[in-house]
Protein backbone atom coordinates (compact mmCIF):
# COMPACT_ATOMS: atom_id res chain seq x y z
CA UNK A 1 44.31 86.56 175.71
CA UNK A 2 43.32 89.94 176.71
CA UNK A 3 42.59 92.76 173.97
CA UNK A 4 43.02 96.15 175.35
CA UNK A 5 40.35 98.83 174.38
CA UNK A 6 42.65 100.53 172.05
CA UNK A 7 42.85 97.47 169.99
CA UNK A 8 39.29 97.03 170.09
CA UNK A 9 38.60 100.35 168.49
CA UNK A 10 41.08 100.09 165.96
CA UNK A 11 39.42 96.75 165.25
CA UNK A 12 36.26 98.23 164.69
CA UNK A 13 37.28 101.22 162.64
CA UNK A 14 39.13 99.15 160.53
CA UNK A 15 35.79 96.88 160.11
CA UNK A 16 34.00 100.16 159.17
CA UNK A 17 33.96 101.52 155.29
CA UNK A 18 35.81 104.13 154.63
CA UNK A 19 33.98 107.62 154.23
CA UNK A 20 34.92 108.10 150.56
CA UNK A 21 33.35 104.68 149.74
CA UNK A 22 30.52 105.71 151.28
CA UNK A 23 30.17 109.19 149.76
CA UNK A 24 30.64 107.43 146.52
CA UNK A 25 28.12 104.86 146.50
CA UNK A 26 25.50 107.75 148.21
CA UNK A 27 26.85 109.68 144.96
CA UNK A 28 25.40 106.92 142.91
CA UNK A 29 22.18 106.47 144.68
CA UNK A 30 21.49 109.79 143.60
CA UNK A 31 22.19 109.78 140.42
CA UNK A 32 20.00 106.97 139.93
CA UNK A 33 17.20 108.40 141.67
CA UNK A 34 17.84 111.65 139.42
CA UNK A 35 17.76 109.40 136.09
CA UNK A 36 14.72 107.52 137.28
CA UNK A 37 13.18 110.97 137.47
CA UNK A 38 14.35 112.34 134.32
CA UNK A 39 13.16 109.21 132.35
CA UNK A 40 9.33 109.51 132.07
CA UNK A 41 9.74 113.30 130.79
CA UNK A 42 12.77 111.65 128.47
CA UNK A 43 10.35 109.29 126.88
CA UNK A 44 7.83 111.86 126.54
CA UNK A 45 10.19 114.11 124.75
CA UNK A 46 11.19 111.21 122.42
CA UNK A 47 7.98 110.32 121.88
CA UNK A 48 6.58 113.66 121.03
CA UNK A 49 9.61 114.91 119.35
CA UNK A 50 12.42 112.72 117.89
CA UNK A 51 10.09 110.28 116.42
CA UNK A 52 7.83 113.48 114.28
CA UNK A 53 11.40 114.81 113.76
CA UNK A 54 12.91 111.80 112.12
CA UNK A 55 9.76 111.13 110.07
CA UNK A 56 9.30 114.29 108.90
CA UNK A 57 13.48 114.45 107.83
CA UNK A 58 12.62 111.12 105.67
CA UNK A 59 9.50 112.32 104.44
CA UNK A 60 11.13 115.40 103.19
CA UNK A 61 13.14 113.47 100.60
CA UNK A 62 9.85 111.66 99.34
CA UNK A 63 7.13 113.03 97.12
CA UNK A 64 3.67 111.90 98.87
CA UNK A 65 0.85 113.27 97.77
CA UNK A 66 -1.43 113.85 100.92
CA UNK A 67 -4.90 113.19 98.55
CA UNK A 68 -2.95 110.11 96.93
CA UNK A 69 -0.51 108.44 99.15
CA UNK A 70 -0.40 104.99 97.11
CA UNK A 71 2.23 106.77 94.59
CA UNK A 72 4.75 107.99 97.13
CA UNK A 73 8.23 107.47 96.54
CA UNK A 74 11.72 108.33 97.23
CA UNK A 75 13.11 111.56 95.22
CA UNK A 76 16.10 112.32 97.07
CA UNK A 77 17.23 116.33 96.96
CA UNK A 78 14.25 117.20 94.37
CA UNK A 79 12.01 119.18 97.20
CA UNK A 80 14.73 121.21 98.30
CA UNK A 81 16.16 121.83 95.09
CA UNK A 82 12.79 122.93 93.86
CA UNK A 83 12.44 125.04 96.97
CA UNK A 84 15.55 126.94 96.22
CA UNK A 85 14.58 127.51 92.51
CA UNK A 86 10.86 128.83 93.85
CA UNK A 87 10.73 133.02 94.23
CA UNK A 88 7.87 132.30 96.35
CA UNK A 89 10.29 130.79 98.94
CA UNK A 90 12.81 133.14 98.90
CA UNK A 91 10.22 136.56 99.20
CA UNK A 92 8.80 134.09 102.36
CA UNK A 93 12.11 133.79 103.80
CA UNK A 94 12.94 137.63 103.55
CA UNK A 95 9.36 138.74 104.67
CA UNK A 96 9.54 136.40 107.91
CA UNK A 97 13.36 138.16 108.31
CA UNK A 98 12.35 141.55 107.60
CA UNK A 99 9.10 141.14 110.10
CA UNK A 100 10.98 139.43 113.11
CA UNK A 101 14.06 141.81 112.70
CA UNK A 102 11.51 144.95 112.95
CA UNK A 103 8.81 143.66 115.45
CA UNK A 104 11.71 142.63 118.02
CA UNK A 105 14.13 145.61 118.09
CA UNK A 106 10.36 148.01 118.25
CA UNK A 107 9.28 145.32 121.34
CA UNK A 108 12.89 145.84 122.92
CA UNK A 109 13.13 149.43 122.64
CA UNK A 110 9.40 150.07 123.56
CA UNK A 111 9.43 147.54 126.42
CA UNK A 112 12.96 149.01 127.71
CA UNK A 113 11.03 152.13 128.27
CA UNK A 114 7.79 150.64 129.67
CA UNK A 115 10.43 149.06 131.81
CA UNK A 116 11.94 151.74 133.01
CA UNK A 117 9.06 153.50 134.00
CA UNK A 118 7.42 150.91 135.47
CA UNK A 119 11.16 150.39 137.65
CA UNK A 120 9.29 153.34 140.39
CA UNK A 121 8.17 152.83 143.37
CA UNK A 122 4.56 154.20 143.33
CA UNK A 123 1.65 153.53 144.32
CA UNK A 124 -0.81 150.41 142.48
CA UNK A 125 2.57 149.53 140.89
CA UNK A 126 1.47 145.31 141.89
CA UNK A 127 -2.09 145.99 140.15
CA UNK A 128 -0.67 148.29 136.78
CA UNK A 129 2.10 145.52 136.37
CA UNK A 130 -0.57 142.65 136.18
CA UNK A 131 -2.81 144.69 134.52
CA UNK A 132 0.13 145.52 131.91
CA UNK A 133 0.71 141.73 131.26
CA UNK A 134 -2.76 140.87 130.54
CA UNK A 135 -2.06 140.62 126.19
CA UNK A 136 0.35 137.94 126.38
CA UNK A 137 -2.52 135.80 127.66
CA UNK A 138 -4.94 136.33 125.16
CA UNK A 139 -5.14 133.74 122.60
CA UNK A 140 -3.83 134.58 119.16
CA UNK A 141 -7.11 133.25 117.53
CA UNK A 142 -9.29 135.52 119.86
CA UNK A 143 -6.69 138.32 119.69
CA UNK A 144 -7.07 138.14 116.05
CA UNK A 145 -10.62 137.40 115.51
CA UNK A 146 -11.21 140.41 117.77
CA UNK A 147 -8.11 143.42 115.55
CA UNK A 148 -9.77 142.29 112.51
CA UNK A 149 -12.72 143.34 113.44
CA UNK A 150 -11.42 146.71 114.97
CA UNK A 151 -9.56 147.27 111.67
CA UNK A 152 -12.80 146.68 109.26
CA UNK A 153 -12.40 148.89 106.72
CA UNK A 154 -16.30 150.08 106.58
CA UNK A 155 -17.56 149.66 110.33
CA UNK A 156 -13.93 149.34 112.13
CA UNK A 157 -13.50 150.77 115.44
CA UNK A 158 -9.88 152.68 113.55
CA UNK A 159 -11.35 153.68 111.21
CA UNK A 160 -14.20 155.29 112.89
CA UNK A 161 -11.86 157.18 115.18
CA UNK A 162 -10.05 158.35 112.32
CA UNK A 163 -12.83 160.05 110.32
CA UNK A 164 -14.76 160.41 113.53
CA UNK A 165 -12.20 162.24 116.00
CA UNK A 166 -9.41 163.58 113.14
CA UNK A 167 -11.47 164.08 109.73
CA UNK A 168 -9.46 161.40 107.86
CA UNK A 169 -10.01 159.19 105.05
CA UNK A 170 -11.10 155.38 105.99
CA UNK A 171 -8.13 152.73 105.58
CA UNK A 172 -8.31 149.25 104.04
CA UNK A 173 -5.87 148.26 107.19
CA UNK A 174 -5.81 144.48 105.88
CA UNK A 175 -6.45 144.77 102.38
CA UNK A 176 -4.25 146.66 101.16
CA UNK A 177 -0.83 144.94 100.06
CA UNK A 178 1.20 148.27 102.07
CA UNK A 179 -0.66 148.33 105.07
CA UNK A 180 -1.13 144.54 106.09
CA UNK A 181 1.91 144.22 107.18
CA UNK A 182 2.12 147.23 108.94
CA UNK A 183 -1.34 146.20 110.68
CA UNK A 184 0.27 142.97 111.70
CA UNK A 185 3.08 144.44 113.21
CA UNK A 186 0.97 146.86 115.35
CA UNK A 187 -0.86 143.44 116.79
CA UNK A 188 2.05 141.79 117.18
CA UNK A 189 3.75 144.63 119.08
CA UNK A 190 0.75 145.38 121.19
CA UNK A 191 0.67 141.61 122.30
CA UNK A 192 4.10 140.95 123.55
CA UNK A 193 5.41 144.30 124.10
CA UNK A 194 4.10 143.92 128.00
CA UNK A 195 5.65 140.64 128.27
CA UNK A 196 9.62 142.23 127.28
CA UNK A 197 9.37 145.33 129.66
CA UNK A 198 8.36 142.76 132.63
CA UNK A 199 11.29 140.72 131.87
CA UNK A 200 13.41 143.68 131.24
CA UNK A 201 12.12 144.87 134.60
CA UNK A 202 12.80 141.90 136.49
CA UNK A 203 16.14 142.48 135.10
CA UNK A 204 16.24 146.13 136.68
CA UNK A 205 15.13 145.32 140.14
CA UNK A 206 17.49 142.07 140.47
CA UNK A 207 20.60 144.70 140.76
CA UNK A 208 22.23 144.96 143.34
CA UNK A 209 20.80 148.25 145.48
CA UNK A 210 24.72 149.21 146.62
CA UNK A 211 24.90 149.39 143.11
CA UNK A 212 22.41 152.01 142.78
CA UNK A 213 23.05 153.83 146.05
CA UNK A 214 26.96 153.59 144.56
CA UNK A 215 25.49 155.96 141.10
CA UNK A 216 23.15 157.94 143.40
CA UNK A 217 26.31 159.25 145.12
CA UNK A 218 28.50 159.67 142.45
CA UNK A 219 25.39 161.91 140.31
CA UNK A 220 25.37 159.13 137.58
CA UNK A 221 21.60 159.49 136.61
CA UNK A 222 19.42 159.73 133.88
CA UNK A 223 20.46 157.84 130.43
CA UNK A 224 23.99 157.40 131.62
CA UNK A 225 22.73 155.84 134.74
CA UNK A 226 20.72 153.16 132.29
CA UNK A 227 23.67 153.20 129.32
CA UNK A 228 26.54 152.45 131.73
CA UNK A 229 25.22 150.68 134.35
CA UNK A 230 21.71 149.01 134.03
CA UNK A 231 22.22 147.57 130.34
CA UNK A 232 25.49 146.30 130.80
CA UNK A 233 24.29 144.32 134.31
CA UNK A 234 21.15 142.76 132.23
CA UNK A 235 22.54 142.26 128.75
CA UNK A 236 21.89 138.55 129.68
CA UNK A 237 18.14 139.06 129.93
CA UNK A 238 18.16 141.28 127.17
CA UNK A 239 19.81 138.32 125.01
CA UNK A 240 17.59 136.03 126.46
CA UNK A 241 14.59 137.99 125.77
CA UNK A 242 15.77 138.68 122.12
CA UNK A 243 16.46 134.87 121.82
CA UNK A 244 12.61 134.37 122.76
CA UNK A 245 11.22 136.58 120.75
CA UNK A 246 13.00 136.13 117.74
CA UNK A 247 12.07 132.59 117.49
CA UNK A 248 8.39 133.43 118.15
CA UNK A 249 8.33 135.86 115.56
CA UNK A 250 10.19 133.51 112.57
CA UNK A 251 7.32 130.72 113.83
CA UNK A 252 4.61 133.05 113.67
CA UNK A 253 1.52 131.54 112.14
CA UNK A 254 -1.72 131.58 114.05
CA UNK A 255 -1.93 135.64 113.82
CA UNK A 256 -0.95 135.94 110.43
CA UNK A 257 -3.57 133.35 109.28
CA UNK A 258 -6.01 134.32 111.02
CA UNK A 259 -5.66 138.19 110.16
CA UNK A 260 -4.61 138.26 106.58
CA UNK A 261 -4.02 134.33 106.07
CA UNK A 262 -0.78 135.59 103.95
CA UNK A 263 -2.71 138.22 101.78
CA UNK A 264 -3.16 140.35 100.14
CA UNK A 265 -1.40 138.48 97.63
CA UNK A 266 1.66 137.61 99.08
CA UNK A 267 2.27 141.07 101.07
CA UNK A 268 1.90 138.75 104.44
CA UNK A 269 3.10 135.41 103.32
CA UNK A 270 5.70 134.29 105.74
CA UNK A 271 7.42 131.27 106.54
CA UNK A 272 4.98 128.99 108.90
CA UNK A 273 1.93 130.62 106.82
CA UNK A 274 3.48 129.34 103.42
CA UNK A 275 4.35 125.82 104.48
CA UNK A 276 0.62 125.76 105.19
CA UNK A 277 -0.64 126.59 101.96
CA UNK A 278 1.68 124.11 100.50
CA UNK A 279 -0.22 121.03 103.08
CA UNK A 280 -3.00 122.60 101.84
CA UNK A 281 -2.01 121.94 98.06
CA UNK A 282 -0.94 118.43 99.23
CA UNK A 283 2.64 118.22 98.89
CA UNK A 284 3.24 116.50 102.17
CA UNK A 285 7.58 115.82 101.13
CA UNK A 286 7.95 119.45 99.73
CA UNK A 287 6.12 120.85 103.07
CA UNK A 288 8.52 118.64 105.30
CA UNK A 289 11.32 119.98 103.55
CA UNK A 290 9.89 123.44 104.03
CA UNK A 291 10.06 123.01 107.48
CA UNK A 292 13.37 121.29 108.18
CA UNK A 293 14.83 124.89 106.13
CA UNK A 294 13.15 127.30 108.69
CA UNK A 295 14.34 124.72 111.84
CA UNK A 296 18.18 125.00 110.21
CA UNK A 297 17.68 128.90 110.18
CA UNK A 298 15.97 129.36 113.40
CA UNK A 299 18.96 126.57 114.85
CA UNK A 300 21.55 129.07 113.48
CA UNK A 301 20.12 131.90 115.24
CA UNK A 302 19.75 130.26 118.33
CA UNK A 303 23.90 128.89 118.24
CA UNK A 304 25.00 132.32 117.59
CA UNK A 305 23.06 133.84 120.21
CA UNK A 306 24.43 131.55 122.57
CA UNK A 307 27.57 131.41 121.48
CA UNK A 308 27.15 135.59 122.07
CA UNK A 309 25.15 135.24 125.75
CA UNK A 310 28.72 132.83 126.41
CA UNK A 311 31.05 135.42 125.10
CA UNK A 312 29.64 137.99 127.39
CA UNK A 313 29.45 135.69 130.15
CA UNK A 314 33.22 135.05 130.22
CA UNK A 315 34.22 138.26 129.19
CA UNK A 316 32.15 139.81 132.57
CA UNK A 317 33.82 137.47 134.94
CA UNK A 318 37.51 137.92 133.05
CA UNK A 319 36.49 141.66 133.77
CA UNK A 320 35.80 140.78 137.74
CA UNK A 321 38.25 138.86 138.51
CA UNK A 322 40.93 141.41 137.24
């Protein structure tokens, strides 16, 4: 019996698989390759993170005494209920508020600026840019170590320029319960200022040029140019960069020990300092539950300012695609 070569070819594509069968199972090679990938920094994070998370939930609701663990038991609600009826917990709370709320909107506004300027094309504008960024990666202990000595109140580099080169009065900077804070802020500000206006001016430079050439044309310049134009195109990065810094500022620690270590008094006691001093003191349950309060607030900030970046989102491309 003779087969013709049209039924031979029929006969072989029919032996083939089809092409979505073999899309799909290519489809699921990759995926596996992807989760064998993902599974080494997985265990890591589960390792590193879940497990200290769940222990330190339980340990929360236990009183265990860090210099005399054999009487540890379970208490239940008593840490956070004594945490709630401490003033000392609440004026911690506000301070770490009051300080990221200031310390962020001065490091947006100042950095916007810094930004802006720096958004020129001049010449050295490579070398002034990396020189600009040079703060953010000094470490805090160094950082701090080195602006407490500047701001010693007898041989301080301030206050020698201010009775040296203005005439004035010497300042107890970090002693003094209404300038410590103020002090701290400066640091703060003078650390990650440079790291904002970069961002901000990445921001800047990733629109699109017919964009600008579009304003140039129609004499949109100056702060209208930036209003109506420039901060409406990167009000992602600028909720981004808010997002970052906000949480950086309510976790604060190293500076603020280091500088003031909470004092004077309490002037400079915010929330990752005070959780300290209760370790410190030994109350291992009320310092876990401590710190599960400042991970619900700073989880609260971070929902709604994603649940804002989101609402901006859609409401840009609604705006584009009408």
């Amino acid at each position: 019996m003779t087969v013709t070569h049209g039924e031979a070819r029929l006969s072989s594509t029919a032996r083939r698989p089809s092409r979505p069968h073999r899309a799909g199972a290519v489809a699921r090679r990759q995926r596996l390759v992807a989760y064998m990938l993902l599974a080494p920094a997985v265990l890591v994070l589960v390792v590193l993170a879940a497990y200290p998370l769940v222990f330190s939930g339980v340990l929360s609701f236990k009183v265990d005494p860090l210099y005399n663990p054999d009487v540890a038991h379970f208490i239940g609600w008593r840490n956070y209920e004594d945490l709630f009826d401490n003033k000392r917990f609440w004026k911690s709370v506000r301070l770490t508020l009051t300080w990221a709320a200031v310390v962020v909107t001065i490091q947006m506004v100042l950095g916007f600026f810094i930004a802006v300027l720096l958004d020129r094309q001049m010449r050295g504008a490579g070398l002034l840019r990396a020189l600009f960024i040079i703060p953010v990666f000094v470490s805090p202990i160094a950082m701090g170590l080195t602006w407490r000595f500047i701001f010693e109140p007898v041989s301080g580099l301030a206050n020698w320029i201010l009775n040296t080169g203005f005439g004035l009065e010497k300042l107890s900077w970090l002693s003094h319960k209404d300038s410590a804070l103020t002090t701290l802020m400066i640091v703060d500000c003078w650390q990650w200022t440079p790291f904002v206006a970069l961002i901000l001016l990445a921001g800047m430079q990733s629109i699109s040029p017919e964009i600008t050439e579009a304003a140039r044309l129609d004499r949109v310049r100056g702060f209208t140019y930036y209003t109506r134009i420039v901060i409406p195109l990167i009000r992602p990065v600028i909720m981004v960069v808010i997002l970052i810094r906000l949480v950086d500022s309510i976790r604060i620690f190293d500076l603020n020990w280091v500088m003031t270590e909470g004092g004077p008094g309490s002037a400079t006691l915010m929330a990752s300092v005070y959780d300290y001093t209760i370790f410190k003191q030994g109350h291992l349950g009320l310092m876990a539950a401590y710190g599960f309060l400042i991970l619900i607030l700073i989880n609260i900030i971070v929902v709604a300012f994603l649940n804002s970046l989101y609402r901006t989102e859609k409401a840009a491309r609604i705006a584009e695609l009408n």
